[in-house]
C-alpha atoms as a PDB file:
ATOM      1  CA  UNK A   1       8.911 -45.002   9.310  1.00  0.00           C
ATOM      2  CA  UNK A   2       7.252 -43.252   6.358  1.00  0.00           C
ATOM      3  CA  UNK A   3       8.693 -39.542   5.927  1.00  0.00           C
ATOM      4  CA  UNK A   4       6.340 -36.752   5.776  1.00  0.00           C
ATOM      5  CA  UNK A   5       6.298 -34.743   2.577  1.00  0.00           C
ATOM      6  CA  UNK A   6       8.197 -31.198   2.483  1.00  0.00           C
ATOM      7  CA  UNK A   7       5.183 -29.040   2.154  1.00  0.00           C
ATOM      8  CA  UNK A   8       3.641 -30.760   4.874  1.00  0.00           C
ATOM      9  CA  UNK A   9       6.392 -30.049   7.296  1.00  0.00           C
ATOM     10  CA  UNK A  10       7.176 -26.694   6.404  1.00  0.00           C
ATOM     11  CA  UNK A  11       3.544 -26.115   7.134  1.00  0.00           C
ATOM     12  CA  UNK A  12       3.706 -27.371  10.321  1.00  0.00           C
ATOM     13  CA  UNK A  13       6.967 -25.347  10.947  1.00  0.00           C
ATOM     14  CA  UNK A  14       5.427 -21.693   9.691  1.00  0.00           C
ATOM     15  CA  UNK A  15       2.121 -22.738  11.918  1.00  0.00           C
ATOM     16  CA  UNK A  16       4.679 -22.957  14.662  1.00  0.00           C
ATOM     17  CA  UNK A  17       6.404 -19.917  14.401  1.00  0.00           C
ATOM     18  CA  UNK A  18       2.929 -17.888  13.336  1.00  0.00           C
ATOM     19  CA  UNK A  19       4.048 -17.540  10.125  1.00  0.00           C
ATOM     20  CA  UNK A  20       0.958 -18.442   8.283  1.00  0.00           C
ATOM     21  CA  UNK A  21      -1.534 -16.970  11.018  1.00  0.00           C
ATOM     22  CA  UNK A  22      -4.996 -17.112  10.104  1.00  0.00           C
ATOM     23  CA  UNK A  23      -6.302 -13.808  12.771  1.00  0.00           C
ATOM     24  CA  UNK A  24      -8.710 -11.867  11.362  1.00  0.00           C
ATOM     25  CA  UNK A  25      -6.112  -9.304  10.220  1.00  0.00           C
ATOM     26  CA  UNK A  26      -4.844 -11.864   7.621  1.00  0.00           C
ATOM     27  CA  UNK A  27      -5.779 -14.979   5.415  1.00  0.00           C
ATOM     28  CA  UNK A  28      -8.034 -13.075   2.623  1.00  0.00           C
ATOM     29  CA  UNK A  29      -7.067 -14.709  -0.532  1.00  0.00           C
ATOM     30  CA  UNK A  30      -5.111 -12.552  -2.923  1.00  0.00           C
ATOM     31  CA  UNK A  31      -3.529 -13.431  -6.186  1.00  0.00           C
ATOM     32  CA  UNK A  32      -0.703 -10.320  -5.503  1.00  0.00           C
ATOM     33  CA  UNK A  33       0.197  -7.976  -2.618  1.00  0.00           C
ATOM     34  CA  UNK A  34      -1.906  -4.670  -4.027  1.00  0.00           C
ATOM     35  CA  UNK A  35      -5.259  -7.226  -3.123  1.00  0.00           C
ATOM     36  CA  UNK A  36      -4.550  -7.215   0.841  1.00  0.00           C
ATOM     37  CA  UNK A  37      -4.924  -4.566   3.460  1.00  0.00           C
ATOM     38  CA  UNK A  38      -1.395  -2.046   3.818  1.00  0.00           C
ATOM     39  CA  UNK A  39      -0.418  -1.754   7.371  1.00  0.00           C
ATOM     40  CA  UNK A  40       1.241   1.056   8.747  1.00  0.00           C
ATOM     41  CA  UNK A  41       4.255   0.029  10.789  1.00  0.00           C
ATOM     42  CA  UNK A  42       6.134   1.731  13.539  1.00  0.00           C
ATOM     43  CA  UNK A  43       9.511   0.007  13.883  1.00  0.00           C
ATOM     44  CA  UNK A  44      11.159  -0.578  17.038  1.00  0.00           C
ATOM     45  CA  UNK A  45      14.346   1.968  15.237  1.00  0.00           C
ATOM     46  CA  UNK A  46      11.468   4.873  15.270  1.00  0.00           C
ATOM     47  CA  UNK A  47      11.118   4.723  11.424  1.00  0.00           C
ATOM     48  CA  UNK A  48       7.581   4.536   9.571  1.00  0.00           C
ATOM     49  CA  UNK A  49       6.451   2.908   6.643  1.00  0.00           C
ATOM     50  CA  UNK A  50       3.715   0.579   5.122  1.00  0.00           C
ATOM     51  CA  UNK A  51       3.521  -2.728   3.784  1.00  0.00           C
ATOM     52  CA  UNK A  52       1.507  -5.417   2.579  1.00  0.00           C
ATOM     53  CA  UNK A  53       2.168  -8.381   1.394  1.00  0.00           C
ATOM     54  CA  UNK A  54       0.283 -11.856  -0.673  1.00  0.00           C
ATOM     55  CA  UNK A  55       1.788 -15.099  -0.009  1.00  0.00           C
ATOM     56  CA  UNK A  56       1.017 -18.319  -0.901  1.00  0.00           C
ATOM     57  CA  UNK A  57      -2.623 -16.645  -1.941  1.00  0.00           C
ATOM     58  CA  UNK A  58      -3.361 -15.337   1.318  1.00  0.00           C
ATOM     59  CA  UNK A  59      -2.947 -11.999   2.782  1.00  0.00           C
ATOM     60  CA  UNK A  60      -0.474 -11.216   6.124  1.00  0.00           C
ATOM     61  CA  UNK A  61      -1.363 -10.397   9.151  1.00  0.00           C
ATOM     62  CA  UNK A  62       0.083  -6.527  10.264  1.00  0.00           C
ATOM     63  CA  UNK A  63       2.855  -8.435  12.326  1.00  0.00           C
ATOM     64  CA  UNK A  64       4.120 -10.822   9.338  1.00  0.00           C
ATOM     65  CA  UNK A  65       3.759  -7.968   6.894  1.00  0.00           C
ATOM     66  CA  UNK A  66       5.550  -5.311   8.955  1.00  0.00           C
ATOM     67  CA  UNK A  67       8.682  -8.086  10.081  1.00  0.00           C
ATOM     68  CA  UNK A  68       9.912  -7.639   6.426  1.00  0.00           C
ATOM     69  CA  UNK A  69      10.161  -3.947   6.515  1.00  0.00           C
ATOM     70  CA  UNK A  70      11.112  -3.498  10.397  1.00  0.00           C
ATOM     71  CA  UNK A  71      14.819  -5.334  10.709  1.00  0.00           C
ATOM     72  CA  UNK A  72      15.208  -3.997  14.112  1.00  0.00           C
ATOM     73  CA  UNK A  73      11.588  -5.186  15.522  1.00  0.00           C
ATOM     74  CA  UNK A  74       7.876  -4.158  14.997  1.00  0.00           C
ATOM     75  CA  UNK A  75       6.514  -1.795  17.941  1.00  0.00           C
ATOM     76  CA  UNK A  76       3.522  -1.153  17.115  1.00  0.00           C
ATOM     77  CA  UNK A  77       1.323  -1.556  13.296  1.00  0.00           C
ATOM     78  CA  UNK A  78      -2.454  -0.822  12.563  1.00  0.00           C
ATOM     79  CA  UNK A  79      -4.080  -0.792   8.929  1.00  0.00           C
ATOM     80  CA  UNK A  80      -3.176   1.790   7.227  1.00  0.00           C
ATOM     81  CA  UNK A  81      -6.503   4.238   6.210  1.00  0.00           C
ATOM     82  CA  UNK A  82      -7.342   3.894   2.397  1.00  0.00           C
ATOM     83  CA  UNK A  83      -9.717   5.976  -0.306  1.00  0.00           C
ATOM     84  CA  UNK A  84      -9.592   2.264  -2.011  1.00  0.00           C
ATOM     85  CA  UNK A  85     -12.987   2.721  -3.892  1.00  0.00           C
ATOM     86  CA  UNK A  86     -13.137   5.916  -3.809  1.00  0.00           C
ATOM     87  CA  UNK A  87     -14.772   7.679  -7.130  1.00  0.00           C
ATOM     88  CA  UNK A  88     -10.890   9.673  -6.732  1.00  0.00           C
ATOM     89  CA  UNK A  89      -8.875   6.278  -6.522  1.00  0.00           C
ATOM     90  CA  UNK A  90     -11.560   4.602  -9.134  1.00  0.00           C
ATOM     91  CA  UNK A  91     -10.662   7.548 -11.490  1.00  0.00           C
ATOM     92  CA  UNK A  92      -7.055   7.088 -11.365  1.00  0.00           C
ATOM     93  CA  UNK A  93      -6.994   3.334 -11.327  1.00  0.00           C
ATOM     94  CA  UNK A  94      -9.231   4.137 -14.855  1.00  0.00           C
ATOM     95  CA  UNK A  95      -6.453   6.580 -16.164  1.00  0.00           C
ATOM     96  CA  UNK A  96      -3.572   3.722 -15.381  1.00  0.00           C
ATOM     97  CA  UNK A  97      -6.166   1.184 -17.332  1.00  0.00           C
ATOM     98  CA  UNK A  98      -6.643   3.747 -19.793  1.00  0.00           C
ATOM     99  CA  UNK A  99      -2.856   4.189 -20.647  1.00  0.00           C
ATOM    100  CA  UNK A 100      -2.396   0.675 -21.564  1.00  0.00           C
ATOM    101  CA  UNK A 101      -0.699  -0.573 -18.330  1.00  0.00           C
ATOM    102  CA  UNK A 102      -1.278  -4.457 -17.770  1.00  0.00           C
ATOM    103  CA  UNK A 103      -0.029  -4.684 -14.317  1.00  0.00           C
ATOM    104  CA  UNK A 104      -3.212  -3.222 -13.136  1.00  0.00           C
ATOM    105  CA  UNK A 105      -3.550  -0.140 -10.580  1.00  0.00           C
ATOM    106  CA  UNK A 106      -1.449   0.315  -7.345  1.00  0.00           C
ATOM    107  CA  UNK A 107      -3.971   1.269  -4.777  1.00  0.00           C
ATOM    108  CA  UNK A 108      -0.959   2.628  -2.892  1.00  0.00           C
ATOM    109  CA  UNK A 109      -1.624   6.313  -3.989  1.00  0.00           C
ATOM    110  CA  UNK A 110      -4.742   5.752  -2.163  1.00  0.00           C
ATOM    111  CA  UNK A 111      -3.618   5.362   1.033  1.00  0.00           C
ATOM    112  CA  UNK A 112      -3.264   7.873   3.654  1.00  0.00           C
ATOM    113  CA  UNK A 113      -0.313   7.648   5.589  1.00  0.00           C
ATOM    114  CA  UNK A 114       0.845  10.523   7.799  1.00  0.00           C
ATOM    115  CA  UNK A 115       1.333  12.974   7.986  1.00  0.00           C
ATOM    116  CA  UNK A 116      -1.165  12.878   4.924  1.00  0.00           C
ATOM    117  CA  UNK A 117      -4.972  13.113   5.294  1.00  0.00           C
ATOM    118  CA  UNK A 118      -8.013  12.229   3.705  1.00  0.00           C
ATOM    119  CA  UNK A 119      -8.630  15.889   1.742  1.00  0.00           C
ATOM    120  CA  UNK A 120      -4.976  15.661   0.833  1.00  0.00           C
ATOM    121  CA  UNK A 121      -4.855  12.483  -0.893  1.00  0.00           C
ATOM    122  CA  UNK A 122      -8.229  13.162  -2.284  1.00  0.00           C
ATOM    123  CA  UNK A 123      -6.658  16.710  -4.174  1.00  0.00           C
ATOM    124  CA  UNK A 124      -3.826  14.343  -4.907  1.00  0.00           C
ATOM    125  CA  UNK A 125      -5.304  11.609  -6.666  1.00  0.00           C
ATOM    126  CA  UNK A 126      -8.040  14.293  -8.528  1.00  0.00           C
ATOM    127  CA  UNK A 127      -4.482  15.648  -9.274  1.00  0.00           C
ATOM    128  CA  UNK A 128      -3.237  12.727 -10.934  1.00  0.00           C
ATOM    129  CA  UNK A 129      -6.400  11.997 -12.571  1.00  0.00           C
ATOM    130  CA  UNK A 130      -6.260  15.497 -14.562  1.00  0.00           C
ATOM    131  CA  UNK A 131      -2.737  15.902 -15.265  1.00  0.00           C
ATOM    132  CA  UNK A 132      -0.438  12.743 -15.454  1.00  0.00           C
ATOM    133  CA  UNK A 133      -0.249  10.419 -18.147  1.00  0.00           C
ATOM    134  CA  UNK A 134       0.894   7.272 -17.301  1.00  0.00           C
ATOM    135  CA  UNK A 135       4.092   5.399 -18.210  1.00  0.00           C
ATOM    136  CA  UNK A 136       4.175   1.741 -17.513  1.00  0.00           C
ATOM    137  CA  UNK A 137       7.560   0.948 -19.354  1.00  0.00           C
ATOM    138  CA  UNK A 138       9.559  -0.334 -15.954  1.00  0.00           C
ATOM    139  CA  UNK A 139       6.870  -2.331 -14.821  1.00  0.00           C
ATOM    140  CA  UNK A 140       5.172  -0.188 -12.431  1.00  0.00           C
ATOM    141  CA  UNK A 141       2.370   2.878 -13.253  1.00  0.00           C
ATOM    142  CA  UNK A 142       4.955   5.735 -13.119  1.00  0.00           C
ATOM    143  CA  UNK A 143       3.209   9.317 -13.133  1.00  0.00           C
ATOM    144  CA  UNK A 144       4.354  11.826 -16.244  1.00  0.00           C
ATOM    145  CA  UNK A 145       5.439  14.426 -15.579  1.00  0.00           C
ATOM    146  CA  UNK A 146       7.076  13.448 -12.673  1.00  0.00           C
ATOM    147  CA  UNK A 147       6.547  16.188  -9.652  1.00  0.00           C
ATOM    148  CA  UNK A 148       3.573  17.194 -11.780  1.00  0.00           C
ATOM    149  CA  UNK A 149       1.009  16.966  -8.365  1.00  0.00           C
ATOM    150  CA  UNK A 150       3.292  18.213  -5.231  1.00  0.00           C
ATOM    151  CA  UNK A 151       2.697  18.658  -1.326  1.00  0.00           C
ATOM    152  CA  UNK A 152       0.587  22.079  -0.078  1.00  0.00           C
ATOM    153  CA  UNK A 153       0.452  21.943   3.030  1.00  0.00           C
ATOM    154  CA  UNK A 154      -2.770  23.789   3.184  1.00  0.00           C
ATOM    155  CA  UNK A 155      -5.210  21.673   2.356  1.00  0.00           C
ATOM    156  CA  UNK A 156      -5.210  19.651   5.607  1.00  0.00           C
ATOM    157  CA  UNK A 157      -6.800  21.045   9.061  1.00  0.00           C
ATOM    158  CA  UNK A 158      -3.381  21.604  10.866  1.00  0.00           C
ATOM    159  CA  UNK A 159      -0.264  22.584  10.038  1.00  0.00           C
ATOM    160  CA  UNK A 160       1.178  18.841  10.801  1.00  0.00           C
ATOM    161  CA  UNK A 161      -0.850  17.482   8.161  1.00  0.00           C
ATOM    162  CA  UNK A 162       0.140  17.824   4.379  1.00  0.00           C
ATOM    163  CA  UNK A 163      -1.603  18.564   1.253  1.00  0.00           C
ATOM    164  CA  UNK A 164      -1.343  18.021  -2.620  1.00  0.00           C
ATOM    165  CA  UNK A 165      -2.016  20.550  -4.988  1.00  0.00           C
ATOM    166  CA  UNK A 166      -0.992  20.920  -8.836  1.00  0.00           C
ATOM    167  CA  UNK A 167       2.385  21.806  -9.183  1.00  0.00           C
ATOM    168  CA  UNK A 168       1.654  23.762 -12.006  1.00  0.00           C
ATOM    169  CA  UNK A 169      -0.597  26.526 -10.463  1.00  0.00           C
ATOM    170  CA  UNK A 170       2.439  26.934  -7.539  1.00  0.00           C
END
């Protein structure tokens, strides 16, 4: 008998187990992890977070992507609400290009994650547009001054919500 070839079986394996699903929450084609969809996940321990993840060129689905931050067990996960392509994310993206950074712009900053919302990431990211230079020395688009856009609560419709404003008028 003939043995199959590695890839082949580990295929076969991750198609078992889900691990390469191809829903229509995953298999986009991405070249790294900032090119797929963030998912908000709600861990079974009650914490938050987002994640996203390219592998093997394709995008996760919200389950695969939220396993590796969730060690306890996803509850719950639903993509996570982006300005991605916004003229505010397109500006700072520009300012990270602009600085010299070759990893490219983390559309993180875009994202609005609770208790965040859509005004407040907007001021933020105008924030960051006008104020920061950018420092790309570790291997990530750091913001400089550090703290130099912070949290107002104000700018959002409730009090829950949270807002960004320039540190320096405070």
């Amino acid at each position: 008998m003939r043995a199959l070839p590695i890839v082949f079986l580990v295929s076969l394996m991750l198609a078992a187990a889900g691990g390469c699903s191809s829903s229509e929450e995953s298999g986009q084609s991405c070249s790294k992890s900032d090119d797929c969809p963030r998912w908000v996940c709600n861990c079974s321990d009650g914490s938050v977070g987002s994640s996203a993840g390219c592998i093997f060129g394709k995008c996760e689905s919200g389950p695969d992507a939220c396993s590796s931050l969730c060690s306890g067990g996803v509850a719950s996960y639903e993509p996570a609400p982006t300005l991605k392509g916004s003229a505010e994310c397109t500006a700072v993206c520009g300012a990270v290009k602009a600085q010299g950074c070759t990893h490219g712009c983390v559309h993180e900053f875009c994202d609005v994650l609770a208790p965040d919302c859509e005004a407040s990431v907007k001021a933020y990211l105008q924030c960051l547009a006008a104020k920061v230079t950018w420092d790309c020395s570790s291997g990530f688009a750091e913001p400089q001054p550090l703290g130099a856009c912070a949290i107002d609560n104000s700018v959002c419709g409730s009090p829950a919500d949270s807002g960004v404003s320039d540190a320096a008028a405070d």
